[in-house]
C-alpha atoms as a PDB file:
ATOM      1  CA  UNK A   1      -7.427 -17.498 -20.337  1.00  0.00           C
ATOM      2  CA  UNK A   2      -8.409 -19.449 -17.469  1.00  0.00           C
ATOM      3  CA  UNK A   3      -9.946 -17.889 -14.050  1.00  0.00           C
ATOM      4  CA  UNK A   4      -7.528 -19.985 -12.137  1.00  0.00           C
ATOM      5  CA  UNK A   5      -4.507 -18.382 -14.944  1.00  0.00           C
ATOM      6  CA  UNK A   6      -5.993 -15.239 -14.294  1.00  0.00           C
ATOM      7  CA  UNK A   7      -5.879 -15.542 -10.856  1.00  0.00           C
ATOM      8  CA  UNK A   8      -2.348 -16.427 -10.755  1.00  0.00           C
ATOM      9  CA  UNK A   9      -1.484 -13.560 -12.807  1.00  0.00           C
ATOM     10  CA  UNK A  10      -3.376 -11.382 -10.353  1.00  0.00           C
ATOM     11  CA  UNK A  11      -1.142 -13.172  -7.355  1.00  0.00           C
ATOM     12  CA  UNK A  12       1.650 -12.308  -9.459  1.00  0.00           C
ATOM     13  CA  UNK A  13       1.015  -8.827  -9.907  1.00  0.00           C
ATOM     14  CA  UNK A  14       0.547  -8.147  -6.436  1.00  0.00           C
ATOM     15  CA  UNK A  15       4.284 -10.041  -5.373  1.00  0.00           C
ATOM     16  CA  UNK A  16       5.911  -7.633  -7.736  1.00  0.00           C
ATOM     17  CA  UNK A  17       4.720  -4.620  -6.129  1.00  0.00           C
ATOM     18  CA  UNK A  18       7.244  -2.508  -4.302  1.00  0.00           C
ATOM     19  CA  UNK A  19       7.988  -3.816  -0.825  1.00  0.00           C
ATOM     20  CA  UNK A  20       6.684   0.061   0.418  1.00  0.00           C
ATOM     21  CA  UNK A  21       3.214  -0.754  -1.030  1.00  0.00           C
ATOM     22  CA  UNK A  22       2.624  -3.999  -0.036  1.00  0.00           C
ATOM     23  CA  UNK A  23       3.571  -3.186   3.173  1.00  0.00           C
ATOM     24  CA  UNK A  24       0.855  -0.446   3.716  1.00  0.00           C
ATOM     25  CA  UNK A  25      -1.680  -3.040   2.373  1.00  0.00           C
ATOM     26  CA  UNK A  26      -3.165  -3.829   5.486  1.00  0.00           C
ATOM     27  CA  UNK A  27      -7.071  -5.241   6.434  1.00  0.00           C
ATOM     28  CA  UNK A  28      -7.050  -5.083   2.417  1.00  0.00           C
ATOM     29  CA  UNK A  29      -8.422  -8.037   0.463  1.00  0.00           C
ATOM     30  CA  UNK A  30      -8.086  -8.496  -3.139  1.00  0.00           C
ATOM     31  CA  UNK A  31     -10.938 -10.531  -4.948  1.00  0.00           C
ATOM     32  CA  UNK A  32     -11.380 -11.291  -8.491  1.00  0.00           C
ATOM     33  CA  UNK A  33     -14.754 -11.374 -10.222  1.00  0.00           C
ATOM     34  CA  UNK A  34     -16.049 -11.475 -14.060  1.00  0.00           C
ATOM     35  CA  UNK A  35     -17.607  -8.410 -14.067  1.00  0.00           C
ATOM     36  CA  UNK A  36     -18.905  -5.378 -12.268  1.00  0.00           C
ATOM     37  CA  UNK A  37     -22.440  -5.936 -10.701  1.00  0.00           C
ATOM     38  CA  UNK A  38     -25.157  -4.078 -11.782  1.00  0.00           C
ATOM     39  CA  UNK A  39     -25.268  -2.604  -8.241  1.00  0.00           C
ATOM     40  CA  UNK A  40     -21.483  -1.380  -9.132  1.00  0.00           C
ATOM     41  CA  UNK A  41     -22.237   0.241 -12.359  1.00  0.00           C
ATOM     42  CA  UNK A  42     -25.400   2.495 -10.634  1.00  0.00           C
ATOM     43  CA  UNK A  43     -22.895   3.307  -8.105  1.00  0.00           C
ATOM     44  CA  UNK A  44     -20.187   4.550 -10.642  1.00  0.00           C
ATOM     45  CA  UNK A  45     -22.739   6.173 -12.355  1.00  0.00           C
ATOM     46  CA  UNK A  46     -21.461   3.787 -15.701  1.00  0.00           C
ATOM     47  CA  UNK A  47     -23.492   4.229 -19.330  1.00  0.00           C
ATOM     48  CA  UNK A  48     -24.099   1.006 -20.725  1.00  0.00           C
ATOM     49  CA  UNK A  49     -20.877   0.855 -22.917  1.00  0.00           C
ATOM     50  CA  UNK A  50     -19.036   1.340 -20.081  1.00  0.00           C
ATOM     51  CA  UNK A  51     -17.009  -0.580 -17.189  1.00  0.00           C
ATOM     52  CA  UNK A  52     -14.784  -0.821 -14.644  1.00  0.00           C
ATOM     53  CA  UNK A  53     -11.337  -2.894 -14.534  1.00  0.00           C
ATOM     54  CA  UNK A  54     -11.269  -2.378 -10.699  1.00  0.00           C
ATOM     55  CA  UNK A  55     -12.758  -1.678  -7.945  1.00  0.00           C
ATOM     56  CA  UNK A  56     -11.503  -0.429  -3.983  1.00  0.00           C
ATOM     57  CA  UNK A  57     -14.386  -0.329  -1.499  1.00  0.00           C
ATOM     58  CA  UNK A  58     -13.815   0.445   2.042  1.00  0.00           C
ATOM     59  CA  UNK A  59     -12.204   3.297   4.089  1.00  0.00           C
ATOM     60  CA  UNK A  60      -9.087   5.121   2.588  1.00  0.00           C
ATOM     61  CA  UNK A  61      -6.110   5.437   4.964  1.00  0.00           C
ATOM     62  CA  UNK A  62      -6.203   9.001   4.961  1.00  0.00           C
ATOM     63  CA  UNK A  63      -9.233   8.931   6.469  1.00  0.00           C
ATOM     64  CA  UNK A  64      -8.836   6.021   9.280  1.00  0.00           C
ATOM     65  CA  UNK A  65      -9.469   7.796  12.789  1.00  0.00           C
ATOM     66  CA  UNK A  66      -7.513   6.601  15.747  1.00  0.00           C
ATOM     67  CA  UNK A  67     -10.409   4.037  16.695  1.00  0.00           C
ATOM     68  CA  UNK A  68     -10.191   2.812  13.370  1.00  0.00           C
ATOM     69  CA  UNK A  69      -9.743  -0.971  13.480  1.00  0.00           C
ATOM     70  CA  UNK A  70     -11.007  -1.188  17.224  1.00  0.00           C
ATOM     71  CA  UNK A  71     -13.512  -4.572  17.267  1.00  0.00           C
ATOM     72  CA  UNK A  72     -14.507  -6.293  14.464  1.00  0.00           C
ATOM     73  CA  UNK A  73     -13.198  -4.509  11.455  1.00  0.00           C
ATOM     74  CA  UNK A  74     -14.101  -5.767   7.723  1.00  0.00           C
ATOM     75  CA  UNK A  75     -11.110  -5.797   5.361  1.00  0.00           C
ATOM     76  CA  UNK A  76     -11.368  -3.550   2.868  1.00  0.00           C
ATOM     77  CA  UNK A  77     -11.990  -4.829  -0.833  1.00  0.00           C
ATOM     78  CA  UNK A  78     -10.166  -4.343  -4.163  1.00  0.00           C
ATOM     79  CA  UNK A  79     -12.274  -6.447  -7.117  1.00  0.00           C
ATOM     80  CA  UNK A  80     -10.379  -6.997 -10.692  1.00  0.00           C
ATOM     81  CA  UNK A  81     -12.905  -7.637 -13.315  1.00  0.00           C
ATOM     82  CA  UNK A  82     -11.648 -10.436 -15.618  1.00  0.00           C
ATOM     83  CA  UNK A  83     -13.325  -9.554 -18.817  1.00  0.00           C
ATOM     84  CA  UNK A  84     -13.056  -5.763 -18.922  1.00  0.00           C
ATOM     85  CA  UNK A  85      -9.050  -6.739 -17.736  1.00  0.00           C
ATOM     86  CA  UNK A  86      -8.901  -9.181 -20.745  1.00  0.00           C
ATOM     87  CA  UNK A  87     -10.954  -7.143 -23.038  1.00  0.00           C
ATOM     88  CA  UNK A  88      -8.313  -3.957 -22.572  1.00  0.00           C
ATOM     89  CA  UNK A  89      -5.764  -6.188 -22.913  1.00  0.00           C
ATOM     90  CA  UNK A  90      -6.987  -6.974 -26.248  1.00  0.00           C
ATOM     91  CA  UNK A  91      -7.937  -3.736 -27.271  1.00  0.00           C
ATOM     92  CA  UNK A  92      -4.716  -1.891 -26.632  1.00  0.00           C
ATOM     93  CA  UNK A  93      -2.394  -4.597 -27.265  1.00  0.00           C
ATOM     94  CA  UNK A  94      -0.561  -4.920 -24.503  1.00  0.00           C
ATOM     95  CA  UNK A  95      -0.101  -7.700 -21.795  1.00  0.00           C
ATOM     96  CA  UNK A  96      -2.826  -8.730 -18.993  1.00  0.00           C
ATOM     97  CA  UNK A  97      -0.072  -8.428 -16.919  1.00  0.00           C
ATOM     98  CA  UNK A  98       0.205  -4.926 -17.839  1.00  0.00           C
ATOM     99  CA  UNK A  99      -3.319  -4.251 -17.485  1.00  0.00           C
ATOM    100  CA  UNK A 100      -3.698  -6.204 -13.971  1.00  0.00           C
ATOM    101  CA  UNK A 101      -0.580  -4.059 -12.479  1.00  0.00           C
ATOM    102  CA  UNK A 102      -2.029  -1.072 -13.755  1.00  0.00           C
ATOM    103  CA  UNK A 103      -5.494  -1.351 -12.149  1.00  0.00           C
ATOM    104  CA  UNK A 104      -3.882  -2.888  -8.840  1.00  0.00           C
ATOM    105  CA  UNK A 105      -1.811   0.273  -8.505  1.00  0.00           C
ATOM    106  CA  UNK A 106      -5.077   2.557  -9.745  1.00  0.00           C
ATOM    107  CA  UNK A 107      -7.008   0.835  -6.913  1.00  0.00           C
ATOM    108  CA  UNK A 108      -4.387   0.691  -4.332  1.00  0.00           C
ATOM    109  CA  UNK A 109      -4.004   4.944  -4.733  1.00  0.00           C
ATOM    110  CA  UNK A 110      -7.509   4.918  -4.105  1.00  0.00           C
ATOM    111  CA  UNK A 111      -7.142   2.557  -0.907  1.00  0.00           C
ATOM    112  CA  UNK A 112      -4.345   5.507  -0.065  1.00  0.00           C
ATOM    113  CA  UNK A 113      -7.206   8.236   0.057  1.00  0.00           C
ATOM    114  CA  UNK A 114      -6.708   9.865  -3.526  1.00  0.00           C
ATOM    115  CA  UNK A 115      -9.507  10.929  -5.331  1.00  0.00           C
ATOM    116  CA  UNK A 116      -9.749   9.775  -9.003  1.00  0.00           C
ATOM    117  CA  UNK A 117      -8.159  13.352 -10.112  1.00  0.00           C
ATOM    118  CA  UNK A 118      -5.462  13.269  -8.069  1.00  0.00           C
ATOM    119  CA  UNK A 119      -5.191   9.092  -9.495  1.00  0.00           C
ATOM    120  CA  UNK A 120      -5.040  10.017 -13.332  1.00  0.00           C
ATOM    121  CA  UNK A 121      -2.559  12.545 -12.302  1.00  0.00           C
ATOM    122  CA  UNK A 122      -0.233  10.043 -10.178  1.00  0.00           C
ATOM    123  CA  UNK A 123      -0.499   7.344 -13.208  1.00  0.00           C
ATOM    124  CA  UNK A 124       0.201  10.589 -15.904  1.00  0.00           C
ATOM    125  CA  UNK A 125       3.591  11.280 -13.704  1.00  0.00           C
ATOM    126  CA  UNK A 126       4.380   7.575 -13.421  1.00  0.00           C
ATOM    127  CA  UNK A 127       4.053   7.098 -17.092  1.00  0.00           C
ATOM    128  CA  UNK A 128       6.220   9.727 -18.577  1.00  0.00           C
ATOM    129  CA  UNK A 129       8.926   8.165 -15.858  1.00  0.00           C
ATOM    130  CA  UNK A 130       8.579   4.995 -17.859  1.00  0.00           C
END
């Protein structure tokens, strides 16, 4: 698969989130890269045989004071590695678009102030809905 494919997807995965969600996504950006830097991996304390599929940086909602946003205020980041995206793909047989939604919703949690805890236990309740 392409970048440019992959990027589309990505576009694609984002227009098909629920209206609520999108809405909320504010001074958010969403950027695609290959993989996670090595600067990443030290920071998510990764072993070599692991990696990420996504990535939010920036200050959660929950915790956004009232002078939040005052100035100049840098948008908040949420990075989709390619490979690791494709590779999962791959290894559990299921679509990239599965795997993209998946990690844009796991990120976008995060962007909501959850903690990775309270994430796996969101995506556990979501899955048993489907």
């Amino acid at each position: 698969m392409t970048p440019y494919d992959f990027e589309q997807k990505v576009a694609v995965g984002i227009e098909v989130l629920p209206q609520r969600v999108r809405e909320r996504m504010k001074n958010v950006v969403v950027l695609i890269e290959d993989e996670p830097s090595a600067e990443d991996r030290k920071q998510n304390h990764l072993h070599k045989d692991e990696t990420l599929l996504g990535l939010y940086k920036g200050i959660p909602l929950s915790q956004r004071g009232s002078g939040y946003g005052i100035g100049m205020t840098m948008p908040d980041s949420i990075t989709l590695y390619r490979k690791p995206i494709l590779e999962t793909a791959e290894e559990r047989k299921v679509s990239v678009e599965k795997i993209i939604s998946e990690t844009i919703l796991h990120e976008f949690a995060h962007f909501l102030g959850m903690n990775e805890e309270e994430v796996r236990a969101w995506e556990a309740r979501h899955h048993q809905r489907e």
